[in-house]
N, C-alpha and C. Protein backbone atom coordinates (compact mmCIF):
# COMPACT_ATOMS: atom_id res chain seq x y z
N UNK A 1 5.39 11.80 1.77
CA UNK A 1 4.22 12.03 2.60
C UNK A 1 4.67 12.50 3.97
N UNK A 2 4.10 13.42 4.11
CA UNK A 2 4.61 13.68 5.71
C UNK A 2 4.05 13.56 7.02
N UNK A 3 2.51 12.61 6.98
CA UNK A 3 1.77 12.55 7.79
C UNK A 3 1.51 11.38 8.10
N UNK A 4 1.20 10.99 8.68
CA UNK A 4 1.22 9.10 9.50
C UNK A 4 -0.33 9.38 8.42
N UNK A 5 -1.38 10.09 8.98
CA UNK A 5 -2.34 10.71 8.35
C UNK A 5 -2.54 10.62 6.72
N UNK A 6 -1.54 11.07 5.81
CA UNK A 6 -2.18 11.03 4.81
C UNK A 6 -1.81 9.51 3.97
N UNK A 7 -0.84 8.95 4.37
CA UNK A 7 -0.52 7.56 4.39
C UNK A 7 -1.66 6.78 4.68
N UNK A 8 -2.36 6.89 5.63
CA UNK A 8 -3.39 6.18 6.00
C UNK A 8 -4.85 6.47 5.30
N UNK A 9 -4.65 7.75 5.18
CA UNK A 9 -6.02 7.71 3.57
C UNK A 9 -5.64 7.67 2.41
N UNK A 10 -4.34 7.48 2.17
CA UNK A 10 -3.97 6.37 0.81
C UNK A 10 -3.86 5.35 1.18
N UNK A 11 -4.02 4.72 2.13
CA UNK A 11 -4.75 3.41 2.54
C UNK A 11 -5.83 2.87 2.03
N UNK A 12 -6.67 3.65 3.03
CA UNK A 12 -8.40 3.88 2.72
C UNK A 12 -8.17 4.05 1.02
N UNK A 13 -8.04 4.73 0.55
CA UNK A 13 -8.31 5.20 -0.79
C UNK A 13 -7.63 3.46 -1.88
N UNK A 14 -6.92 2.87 -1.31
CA UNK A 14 -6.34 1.63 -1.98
C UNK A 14 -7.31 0.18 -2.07
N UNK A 15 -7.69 0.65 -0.34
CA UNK A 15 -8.87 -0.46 -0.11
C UNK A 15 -9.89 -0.49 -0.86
N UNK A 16 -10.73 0.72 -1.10
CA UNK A 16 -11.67 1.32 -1.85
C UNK A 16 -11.60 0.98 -3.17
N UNK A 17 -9.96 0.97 -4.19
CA UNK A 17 -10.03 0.77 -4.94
C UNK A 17 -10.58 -0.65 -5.32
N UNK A 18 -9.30 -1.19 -4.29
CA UNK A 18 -9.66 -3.06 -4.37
C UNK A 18 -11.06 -3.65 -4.13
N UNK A 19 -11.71 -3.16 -3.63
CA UNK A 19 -13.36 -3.45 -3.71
C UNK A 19 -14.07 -3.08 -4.65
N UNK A 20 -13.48 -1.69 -5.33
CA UNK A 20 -14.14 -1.52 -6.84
C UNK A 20 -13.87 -2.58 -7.63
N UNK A 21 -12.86 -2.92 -8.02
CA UNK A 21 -11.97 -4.37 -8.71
C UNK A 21 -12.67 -5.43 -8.50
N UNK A 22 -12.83 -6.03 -7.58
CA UNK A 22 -13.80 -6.66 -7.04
C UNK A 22 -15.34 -7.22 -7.58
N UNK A 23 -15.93 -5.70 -7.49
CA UNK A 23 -16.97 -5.46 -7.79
C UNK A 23 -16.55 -5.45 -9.25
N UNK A 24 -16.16 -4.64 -9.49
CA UNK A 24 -16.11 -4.82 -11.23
C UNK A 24 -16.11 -5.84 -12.01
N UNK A 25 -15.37 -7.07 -11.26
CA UNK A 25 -15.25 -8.57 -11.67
C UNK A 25 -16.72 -8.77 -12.01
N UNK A 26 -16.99 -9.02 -10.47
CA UNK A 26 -18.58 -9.86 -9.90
C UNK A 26 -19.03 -9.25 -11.23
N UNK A 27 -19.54 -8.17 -11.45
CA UNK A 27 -20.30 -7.33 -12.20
C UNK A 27 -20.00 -7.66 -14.04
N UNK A 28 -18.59 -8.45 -14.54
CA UNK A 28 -18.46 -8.90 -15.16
C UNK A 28 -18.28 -7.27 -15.90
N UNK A 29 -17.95 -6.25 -15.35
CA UNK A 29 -17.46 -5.17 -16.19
C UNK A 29 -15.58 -5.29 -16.66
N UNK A 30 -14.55 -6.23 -16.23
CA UNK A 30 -13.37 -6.38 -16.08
C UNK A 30 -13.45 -8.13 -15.95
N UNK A 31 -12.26 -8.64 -16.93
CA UNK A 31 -11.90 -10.05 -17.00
C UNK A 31 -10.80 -10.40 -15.66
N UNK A 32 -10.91 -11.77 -15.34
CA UNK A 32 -10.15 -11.71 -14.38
C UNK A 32 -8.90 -11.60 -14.37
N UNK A 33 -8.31 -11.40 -15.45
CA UNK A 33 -6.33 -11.01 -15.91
C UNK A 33 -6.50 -9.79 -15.63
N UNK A 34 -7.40 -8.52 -16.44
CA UNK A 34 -7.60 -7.39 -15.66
C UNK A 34 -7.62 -6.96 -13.95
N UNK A 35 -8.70 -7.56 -13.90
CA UNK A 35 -8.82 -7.68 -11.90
C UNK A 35 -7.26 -8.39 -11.58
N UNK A 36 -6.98 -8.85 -11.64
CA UNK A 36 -5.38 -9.75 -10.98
C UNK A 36 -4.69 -8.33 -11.18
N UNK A 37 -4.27 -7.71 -12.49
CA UNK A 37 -3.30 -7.02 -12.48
C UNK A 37 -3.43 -5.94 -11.87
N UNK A 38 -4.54 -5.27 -12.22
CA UNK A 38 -4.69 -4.41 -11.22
C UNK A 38 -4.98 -4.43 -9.67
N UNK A 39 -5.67 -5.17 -9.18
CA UNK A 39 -4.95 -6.09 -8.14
C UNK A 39 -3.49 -5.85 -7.12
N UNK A 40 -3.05 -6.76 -8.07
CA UNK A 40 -1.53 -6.78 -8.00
C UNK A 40 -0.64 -5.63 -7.58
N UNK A 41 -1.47 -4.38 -8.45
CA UNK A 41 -0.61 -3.02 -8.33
C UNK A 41 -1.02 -2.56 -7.25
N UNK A 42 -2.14 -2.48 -6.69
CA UNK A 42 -2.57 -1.65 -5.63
C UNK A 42 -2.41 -2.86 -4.00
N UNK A 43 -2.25 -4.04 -4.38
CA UNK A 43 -1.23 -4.70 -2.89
C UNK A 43 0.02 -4.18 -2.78
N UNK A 44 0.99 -3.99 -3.99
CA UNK A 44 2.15 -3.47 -4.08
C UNK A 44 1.89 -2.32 -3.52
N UNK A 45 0.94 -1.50 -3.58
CA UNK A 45 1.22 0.14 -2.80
C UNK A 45 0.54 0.05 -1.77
N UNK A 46 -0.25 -1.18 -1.18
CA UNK A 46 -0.93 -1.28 0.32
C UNK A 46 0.51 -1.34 0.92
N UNK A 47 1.33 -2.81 0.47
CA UNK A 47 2.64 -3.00 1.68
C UNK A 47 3.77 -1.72 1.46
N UNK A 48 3.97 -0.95 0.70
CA UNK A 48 4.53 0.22 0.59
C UNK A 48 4.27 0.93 1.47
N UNK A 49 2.94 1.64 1.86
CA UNK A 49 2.03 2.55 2.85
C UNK A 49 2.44 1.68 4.11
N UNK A 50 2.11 0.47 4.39
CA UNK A 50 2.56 -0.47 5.60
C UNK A 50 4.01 0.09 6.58
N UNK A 51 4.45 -0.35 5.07
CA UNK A 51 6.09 -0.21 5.66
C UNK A 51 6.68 0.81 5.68
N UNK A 52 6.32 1.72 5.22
CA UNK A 52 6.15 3.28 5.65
C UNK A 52 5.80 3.93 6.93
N UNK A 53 4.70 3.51 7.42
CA UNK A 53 4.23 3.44 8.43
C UNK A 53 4.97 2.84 9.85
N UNK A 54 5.28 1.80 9.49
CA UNK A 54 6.36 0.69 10.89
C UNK A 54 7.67 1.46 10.96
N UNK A 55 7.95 1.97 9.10
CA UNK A 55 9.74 2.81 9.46
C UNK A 55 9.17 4.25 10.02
N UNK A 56 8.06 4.65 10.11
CA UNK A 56 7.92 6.01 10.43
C UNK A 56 7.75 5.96 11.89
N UNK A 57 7.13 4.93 12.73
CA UNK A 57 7.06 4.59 14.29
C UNK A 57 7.74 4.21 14.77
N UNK A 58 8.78 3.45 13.74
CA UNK A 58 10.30 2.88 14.47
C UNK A 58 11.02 4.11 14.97
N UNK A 59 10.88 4.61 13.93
CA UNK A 59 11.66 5.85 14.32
C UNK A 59 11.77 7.17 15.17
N UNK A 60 10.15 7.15 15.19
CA UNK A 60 9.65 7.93 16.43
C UNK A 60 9.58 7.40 17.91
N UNK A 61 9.89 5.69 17.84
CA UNK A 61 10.32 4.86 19.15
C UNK A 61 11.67 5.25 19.29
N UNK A 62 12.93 5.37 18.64
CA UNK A 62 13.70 5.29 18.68
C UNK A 62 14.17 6.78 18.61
N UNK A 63 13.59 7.62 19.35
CA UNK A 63 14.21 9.10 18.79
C UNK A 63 14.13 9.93 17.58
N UNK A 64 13.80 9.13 16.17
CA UNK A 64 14.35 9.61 15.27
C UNK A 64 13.62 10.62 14.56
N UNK A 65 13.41 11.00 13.74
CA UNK A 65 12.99 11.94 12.92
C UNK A 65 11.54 10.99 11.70
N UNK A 66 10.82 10.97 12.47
CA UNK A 66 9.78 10.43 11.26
C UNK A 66 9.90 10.57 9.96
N UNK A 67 9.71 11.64 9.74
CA UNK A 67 10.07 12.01 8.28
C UNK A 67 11.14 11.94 7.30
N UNK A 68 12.60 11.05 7.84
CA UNK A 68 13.46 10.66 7.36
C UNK A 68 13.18 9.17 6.89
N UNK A 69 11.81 8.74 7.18
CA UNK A 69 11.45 7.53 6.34
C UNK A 69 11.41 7.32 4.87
N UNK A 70 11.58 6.91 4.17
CA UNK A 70 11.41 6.51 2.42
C UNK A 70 10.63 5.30 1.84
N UNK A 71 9.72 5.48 1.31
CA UNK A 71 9.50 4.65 0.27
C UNK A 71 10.29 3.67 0.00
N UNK A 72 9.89 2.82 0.08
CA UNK A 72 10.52 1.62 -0.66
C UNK A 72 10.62 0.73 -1.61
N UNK A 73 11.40 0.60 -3.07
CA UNK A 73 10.49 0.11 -3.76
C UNK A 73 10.55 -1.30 -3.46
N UNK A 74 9.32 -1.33 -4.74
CA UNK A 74 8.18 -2.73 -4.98
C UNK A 74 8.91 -3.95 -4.35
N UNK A 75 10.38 -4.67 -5.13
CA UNK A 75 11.07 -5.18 -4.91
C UNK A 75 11.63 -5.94 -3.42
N UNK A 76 11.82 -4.93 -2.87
CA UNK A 76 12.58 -4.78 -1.16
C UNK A 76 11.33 -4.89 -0.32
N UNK A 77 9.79 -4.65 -0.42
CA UNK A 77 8.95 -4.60 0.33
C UNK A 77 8.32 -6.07 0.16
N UNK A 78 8.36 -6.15 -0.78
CA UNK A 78 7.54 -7.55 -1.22
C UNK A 78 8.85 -9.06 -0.98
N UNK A 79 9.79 -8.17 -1.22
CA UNK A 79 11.07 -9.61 -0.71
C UNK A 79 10.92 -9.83 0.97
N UNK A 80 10.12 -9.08 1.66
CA UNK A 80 9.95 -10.00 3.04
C UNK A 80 9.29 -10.53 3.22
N UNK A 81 8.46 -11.05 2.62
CA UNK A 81 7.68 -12.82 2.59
C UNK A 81 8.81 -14.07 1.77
N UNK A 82 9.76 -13.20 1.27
CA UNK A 82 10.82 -14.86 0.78
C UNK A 82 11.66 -15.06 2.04
């Protein structure tokens, strides 16, 4: 991604999902093992977009080249709450 910008409406677009999910529960269209997992996948790509975001401003604090930021996977993003 090369835009602080489009990171942030795959944001929006994640949130959106998670309220469909949501709704889909309430609505009893999706069981709640469904809602969890899917769920699950789209927090994994909220803190992805996050931390994307903090390495892309770090770096523009620090001189660097924004766009030398990366993705991170699932693993390494989610291991900073242990």
């Amino acid at each position: 991604m090369a835009k602080d910008q489009d990171i942030l409406d795959l944001v929006n677009r994640l949130v959106a999902e998670e309220q469909e999910l949501r709704s889909a529960l309430q609505n009893r269209e999706i069981d709640e093992s469904e809602e969890h997992r899917r769920l699950r996948a789209v927090e994994v790509q909220l803190d992805q977009c996050w931390d994307l975001l903090r390495q892309r401003r770090a770096l523009r604090e620090t001189g660097g080249d924004p766009r030398e930021a990366e993705v991170r996977p699932p693993d390494e993003v989610e291991g900073y709450l242990n």
